[in-house]
Protein backbone atom coordinates (compact mmCIF):
# COMPACT_ATOMS: atom_id res chain seq x y z
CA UNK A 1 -41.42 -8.20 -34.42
CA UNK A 2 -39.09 -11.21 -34.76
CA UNK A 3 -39.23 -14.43 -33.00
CA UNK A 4 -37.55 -13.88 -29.69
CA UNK A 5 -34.69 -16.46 -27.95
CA UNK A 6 -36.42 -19.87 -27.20
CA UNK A 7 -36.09 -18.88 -23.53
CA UNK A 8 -39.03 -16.46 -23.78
CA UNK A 9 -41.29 -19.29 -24.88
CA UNK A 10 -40.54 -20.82 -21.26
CA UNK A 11 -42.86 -18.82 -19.18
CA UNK A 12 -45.84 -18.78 -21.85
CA UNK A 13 -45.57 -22.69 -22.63
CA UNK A 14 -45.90 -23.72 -18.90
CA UNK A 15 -48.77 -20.76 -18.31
CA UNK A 16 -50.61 -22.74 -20.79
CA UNK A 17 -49.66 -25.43 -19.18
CA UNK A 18 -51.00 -24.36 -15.53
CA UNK A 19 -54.53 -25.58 -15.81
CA UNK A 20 -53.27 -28.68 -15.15
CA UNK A 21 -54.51 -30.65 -18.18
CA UNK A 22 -52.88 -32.37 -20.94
CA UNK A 23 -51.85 -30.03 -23.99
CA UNK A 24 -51.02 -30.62 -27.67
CA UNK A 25 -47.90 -28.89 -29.06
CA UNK A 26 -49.91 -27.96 -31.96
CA UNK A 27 -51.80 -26.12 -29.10
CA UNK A 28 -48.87 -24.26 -27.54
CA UNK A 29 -47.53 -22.91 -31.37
CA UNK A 30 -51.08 -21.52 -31.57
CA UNK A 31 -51.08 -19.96 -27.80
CA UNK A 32 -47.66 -19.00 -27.60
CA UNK A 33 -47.69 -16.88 -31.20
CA UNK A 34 -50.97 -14.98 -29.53
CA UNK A 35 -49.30 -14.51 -25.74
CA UNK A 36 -46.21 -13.18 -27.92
CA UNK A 37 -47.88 -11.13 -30.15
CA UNK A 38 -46.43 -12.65 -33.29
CA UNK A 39 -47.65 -12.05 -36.94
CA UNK A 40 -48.26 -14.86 -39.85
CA UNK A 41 -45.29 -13.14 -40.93
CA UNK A 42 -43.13 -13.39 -37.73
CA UNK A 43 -44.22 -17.49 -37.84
CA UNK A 44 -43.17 -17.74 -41.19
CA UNK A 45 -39.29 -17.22 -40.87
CA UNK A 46 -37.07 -20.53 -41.38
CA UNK A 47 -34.31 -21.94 -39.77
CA UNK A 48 -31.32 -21.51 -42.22
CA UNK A 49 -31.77 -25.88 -42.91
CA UNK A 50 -34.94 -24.79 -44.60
CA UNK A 51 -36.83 -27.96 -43.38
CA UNK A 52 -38.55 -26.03 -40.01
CA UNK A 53 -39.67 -22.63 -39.06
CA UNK A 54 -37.59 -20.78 -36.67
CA UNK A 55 -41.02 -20.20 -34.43
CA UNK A 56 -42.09 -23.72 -34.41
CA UNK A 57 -38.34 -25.18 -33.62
CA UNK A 58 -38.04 -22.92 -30.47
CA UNK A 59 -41.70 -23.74 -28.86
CA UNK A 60 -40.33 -27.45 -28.99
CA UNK A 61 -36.81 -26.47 -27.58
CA UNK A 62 -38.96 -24.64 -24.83
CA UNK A 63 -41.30 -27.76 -23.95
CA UNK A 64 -37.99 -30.11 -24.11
CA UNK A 65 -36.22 -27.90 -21.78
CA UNK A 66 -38.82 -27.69 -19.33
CA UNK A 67 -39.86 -31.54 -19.68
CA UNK A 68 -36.06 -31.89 -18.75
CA UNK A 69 -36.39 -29.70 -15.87
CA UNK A 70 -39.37 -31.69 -14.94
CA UNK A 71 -41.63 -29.09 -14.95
CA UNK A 72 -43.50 -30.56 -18.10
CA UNK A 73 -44.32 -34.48 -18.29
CA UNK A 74 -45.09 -36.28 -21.87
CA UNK A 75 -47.71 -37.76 -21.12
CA UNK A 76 -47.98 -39.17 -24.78
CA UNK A 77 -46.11 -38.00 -28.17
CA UNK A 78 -47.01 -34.49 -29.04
CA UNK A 79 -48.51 -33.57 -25.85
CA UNK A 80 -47.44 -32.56 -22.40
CA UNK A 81 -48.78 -31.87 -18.57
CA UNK A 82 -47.42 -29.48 -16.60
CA UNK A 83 -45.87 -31.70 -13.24
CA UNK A 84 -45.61 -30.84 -9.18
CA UNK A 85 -42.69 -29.06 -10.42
CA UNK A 86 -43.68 -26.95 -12.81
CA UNK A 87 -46.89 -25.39 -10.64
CA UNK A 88 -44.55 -24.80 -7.77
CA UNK A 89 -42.44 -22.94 -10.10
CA UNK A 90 -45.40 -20.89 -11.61
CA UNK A 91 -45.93 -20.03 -8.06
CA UNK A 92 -42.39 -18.12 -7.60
CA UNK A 93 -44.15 -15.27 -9.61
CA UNK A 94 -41.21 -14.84 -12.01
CA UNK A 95 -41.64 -12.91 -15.27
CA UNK A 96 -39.28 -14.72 -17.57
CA UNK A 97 -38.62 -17.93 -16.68
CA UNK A 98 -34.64 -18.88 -18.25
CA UNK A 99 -31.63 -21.43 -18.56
CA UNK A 100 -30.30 -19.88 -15.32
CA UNK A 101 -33.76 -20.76 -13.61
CA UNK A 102 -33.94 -24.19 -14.97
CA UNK A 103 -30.40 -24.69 -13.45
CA UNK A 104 -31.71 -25.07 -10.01
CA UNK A 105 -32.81 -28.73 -10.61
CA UNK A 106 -29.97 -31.53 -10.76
CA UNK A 107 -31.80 -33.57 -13.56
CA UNK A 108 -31.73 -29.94 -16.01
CA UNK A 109 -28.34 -29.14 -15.42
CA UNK A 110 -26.89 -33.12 -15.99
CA UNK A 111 -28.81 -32.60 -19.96
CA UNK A 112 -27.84 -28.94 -19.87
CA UNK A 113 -24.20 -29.84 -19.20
CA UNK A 114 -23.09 -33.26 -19.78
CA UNK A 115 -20.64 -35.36 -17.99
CA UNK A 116 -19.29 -34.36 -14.71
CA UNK A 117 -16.41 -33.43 -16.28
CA UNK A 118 -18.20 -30.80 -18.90
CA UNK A 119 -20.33 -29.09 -16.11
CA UNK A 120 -17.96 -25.54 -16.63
CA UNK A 121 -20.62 -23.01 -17.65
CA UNK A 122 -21.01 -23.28 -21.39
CA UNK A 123 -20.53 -20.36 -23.21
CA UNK A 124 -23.60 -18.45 -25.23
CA UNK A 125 -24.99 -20.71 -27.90
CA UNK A 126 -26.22 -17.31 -29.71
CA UNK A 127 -25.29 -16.85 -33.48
CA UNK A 128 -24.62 -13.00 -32.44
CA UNK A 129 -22.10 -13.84 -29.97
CA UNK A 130 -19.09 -11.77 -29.34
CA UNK A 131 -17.08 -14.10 -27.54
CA UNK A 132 -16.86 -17.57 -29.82
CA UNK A 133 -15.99 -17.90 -33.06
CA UNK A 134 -18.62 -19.49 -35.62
CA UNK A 135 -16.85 -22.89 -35.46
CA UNK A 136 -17.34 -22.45 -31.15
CA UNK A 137 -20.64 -21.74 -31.97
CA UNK A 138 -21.49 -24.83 -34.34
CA UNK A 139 -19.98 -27.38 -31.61
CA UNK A 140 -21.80 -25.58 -29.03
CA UNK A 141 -24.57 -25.93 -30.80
CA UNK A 142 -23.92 -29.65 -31.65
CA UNK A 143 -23.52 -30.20 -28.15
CA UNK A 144 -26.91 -29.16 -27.02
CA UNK A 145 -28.46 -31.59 -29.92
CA UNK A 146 -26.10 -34.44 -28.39
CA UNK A 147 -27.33 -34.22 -25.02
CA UNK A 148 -30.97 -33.90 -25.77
CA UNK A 149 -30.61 -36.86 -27.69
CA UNK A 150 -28.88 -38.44 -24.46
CA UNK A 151 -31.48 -37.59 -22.53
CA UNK A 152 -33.89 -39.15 -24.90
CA UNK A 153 -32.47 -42.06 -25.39
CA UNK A 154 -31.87 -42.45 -21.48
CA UNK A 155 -35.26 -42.12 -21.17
CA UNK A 156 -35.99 -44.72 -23.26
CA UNK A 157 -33.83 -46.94 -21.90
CA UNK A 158 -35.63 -46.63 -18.59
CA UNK A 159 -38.87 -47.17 -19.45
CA UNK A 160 -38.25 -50.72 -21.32
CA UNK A 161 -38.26 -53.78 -19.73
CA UNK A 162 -34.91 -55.68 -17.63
CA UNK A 163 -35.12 -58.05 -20.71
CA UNK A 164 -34.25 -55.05 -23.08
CA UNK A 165 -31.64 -53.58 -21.55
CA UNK A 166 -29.81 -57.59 -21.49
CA UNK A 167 -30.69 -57.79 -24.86
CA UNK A 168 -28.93 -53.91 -25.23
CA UNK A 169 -25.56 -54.77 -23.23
CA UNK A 170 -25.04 -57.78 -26.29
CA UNK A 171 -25.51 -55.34 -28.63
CA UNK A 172 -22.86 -52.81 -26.94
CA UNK A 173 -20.34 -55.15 -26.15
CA UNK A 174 -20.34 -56.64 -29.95
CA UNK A 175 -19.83 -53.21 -31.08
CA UNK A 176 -17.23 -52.52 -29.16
CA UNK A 177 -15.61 -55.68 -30.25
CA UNK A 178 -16.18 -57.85 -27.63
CA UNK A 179 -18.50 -61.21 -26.99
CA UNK A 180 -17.59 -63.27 -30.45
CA UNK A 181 -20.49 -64.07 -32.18
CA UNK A 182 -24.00 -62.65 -31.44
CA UNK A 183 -25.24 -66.24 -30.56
CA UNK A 184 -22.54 -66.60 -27.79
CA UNK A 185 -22.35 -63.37 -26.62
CA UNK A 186 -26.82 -63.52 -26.09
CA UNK A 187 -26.66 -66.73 -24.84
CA UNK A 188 -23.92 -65.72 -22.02
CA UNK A 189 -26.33 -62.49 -20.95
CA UNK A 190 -29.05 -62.87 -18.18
CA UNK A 191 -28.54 -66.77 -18.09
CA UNK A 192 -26.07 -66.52 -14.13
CA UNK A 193 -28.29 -64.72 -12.22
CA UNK A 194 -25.91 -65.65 -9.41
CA UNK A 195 -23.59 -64.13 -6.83
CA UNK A 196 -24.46 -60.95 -8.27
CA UNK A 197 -23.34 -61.86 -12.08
CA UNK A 198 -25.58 -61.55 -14.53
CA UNK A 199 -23.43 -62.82 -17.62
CA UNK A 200 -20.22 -63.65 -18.98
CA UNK A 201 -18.70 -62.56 -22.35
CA UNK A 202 -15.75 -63.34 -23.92
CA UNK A 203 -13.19 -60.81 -24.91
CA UNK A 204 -11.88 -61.88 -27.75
CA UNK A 205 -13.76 -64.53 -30.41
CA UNK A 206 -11.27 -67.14 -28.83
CA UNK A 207 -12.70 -66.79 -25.52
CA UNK A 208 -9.13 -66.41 -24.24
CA UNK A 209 -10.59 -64.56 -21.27
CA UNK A 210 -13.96 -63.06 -19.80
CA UNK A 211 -15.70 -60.34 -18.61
CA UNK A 212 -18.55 -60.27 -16.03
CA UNK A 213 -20.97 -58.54 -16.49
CA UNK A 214 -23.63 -56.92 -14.09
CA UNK A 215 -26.92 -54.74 -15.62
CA UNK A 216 -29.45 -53.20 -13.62
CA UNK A 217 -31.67 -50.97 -14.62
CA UNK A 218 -32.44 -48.28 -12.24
CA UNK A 219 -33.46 -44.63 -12.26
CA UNK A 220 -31.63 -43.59 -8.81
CA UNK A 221 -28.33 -43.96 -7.55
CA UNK A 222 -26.03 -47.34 -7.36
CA UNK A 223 -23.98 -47.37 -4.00
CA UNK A 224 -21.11 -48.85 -2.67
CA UNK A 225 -22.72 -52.21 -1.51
CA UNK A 226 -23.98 -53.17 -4.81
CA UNK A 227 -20.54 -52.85 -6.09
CA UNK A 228 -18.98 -54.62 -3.62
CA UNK A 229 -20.83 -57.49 -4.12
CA UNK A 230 -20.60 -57.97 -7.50
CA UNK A 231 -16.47 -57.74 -6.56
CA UNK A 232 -17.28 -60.30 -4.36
CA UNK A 233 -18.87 -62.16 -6.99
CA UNK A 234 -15.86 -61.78 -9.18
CA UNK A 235 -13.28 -62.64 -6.54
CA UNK A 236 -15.38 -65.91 -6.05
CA UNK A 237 -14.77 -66.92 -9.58
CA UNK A 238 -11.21 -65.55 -9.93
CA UNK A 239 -12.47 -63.14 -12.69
CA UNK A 240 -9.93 -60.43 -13.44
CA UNK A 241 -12.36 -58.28 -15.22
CA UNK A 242 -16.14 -57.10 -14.68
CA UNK A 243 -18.64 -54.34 -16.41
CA UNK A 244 -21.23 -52.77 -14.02
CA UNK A 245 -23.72 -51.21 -16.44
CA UNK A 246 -26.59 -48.89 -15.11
CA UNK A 247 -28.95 -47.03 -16.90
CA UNK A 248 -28.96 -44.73 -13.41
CA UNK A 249 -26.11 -43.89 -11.92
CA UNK A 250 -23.18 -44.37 -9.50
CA UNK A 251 -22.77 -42.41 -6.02
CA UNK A 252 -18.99 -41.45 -5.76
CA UNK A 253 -18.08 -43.47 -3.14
CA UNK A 254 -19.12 -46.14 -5.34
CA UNK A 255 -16.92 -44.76 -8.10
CA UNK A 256 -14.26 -43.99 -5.47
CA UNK A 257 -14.12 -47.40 -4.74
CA UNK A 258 -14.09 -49.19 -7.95
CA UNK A 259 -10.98 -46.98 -9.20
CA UNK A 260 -9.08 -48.68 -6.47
CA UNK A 261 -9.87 -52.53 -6.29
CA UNK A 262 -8.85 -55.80 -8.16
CA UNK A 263 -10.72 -57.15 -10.34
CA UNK A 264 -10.42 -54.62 -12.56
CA UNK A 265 -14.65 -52.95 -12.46
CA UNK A 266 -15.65 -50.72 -15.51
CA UNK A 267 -19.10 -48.80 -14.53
CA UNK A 268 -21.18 -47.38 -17.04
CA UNK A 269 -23.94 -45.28 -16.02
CA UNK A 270 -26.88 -44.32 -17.91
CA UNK A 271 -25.31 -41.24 -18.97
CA UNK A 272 -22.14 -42.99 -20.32
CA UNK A 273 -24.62 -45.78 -21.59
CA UNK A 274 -26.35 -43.64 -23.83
CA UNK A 275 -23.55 -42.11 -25.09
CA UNK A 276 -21.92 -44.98 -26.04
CA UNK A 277 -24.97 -46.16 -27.76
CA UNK A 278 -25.03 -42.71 -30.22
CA UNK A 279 -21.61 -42.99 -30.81
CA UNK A 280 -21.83 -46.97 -31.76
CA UNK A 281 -25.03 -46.01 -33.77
CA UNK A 282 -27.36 -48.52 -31.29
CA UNK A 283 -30.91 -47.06 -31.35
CA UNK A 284 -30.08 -44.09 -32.85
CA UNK A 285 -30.18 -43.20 -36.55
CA UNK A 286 -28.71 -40.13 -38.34
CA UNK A 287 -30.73 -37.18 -38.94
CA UNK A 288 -28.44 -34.21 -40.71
CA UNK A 289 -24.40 -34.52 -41.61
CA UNK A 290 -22.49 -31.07 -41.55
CA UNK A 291 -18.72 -30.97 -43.01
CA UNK A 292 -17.05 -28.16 -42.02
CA UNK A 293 -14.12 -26.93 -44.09
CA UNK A 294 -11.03 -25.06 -44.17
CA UNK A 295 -8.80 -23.74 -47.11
CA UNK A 296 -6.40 -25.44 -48.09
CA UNK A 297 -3.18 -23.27 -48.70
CA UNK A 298 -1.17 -26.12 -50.48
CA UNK A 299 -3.55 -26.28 -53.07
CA UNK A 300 -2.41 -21.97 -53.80
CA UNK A 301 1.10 -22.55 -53.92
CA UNK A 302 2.55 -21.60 -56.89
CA UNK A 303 5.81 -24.42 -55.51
CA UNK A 304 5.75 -27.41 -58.07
């Protein structure tokens, strides 16, 4: 038979999952091929890249989906647990377990989805669709990649130390052109500490003005208060511009409230943070480059 979707190896990764003790994912290819009833043959088809087999890319796609669902915890590289989460859903008795499932938990559908402003239902990511064209398809496709590697690198984020993520905000302002030099722009991070500020950096390499800048590093939500102090903080100083960076992120009357206020306040949660950090190549290094062409019907004109 061929390999089915990845979302039929949902319900057989976290059943092996359910005894509660740590699991290789060398272990689930092994247990999920038997559960499924696959042949050598079956495990042996490739993705068209060549580099993976179809079988062994969709268990992982199944244990990242339900790790981002928090039904599956890593508890080190190449294993995982199953969580609180994922035992209370075992309990629900369902027979497939699916995207649409998964959906019910806010921290699967912000990597399912993206951005507040992307969470319209995606359309089918399947290469037999009806309704996209292949091009649809291939950013679809890309887009799922892109957030997984959001969440990953979110995750990292989180787990390193206050130090780090300073260290991290130099790094992002000076690619985005900002700070001068690397020596001014480090030595201006994490050395205030007051009034809510944790650094200045200049704008320019003049230093003809500055930004403030506050960094916390927090898994939940930053409210109102916290932004209006740092506000107060700038007010205090008559700064005119200030960064909020989070790697959590902002409730919306904290948002609401920045979008109307001088100083001008830029927040950055940790979803924004880690995009900005793939797209400025921070932490992240390139795995695969596609081009995707289209014919060019100068080139068949028989016009001198």
């Amino acid at each position: 038979m061929p390999v089915p979707d990845f979302q039929s190896f949902l319900k057989p990764v976290l059943d092996i999952a359910a005894d509660g003790q740590e699991h290789s994912v060398r272990e689930a290819r092994e247990k999920v091929a038997l559960a499924l009833h696959l042949t050598p043959e079956d495990l042996a088809g490739m993705l068209p890249s060549g580099v993976q087999t179809k079988y062994d890319n969709r268990v992982y796609w199944a244990i990242v989906y339900l790790v981002q669902a928090k039904a599956l915890s890593r508890p080190r590289r190449g294993s995982f647990q199953i969580t609180d989460r994922g035992k209370s859903l075992l309990q629900k008795g369902h027979e497939r377990i699916d995207i649409a499932i998964l959906k019910q938990y806010p921290e699967f559908l912000e990597f399912h989805t993206g951005n507040k402003a992307d969470r319209a239902e995606p359309a089918s990511v399947s290469t037999g669709s009806t309704e996209a064209t292949p091009e649809e398809v291939l950013q679809q496709a890309y887009q799922g990649i892109r957030n997984q590697l959001v969440a990953e690198v979110l995750s990292k984020v989180r787990s390193c130390s206050p130090k780090f993520l300073e260290n991290l905000v130099v790094d992002l302002m000076l690619a985005m052109g900002y700070g001068g030099s690397r020596p001014d722009a480090g030595s201006s991070i994490g050395q205030s500490g007051d009034e809510g500020v944790d650094g200045i950096i200049k704008e320019d390499r003049l230093g003809l003005d500055l930004i403030y800048l506050q960094a916390k590093r927090w898994e939940g939500t930053v409210g109102r208060p916290e932004i209006h102090r740092f506000v107060g903080a700038l007010t205090g100083k008559r700064a005119k511009k200030g960064v909020f960076i989070t790697s959590g992120r902002f409730s919306d009357d904290a948002v609401s409230y920045a979008n109307g206020i001088e100083p001008k306040v830029i927040l950055i949660d940790g979803w924004a943070l880690a995009n900005l950090m793939i797209d400025l190549n921070i932490g992240v290094t390139t795995s695969a480059t596609f081009e995707v062409k289209r014919i060019d019907t100068d080139y068949y004109s028989d016009e001198l």
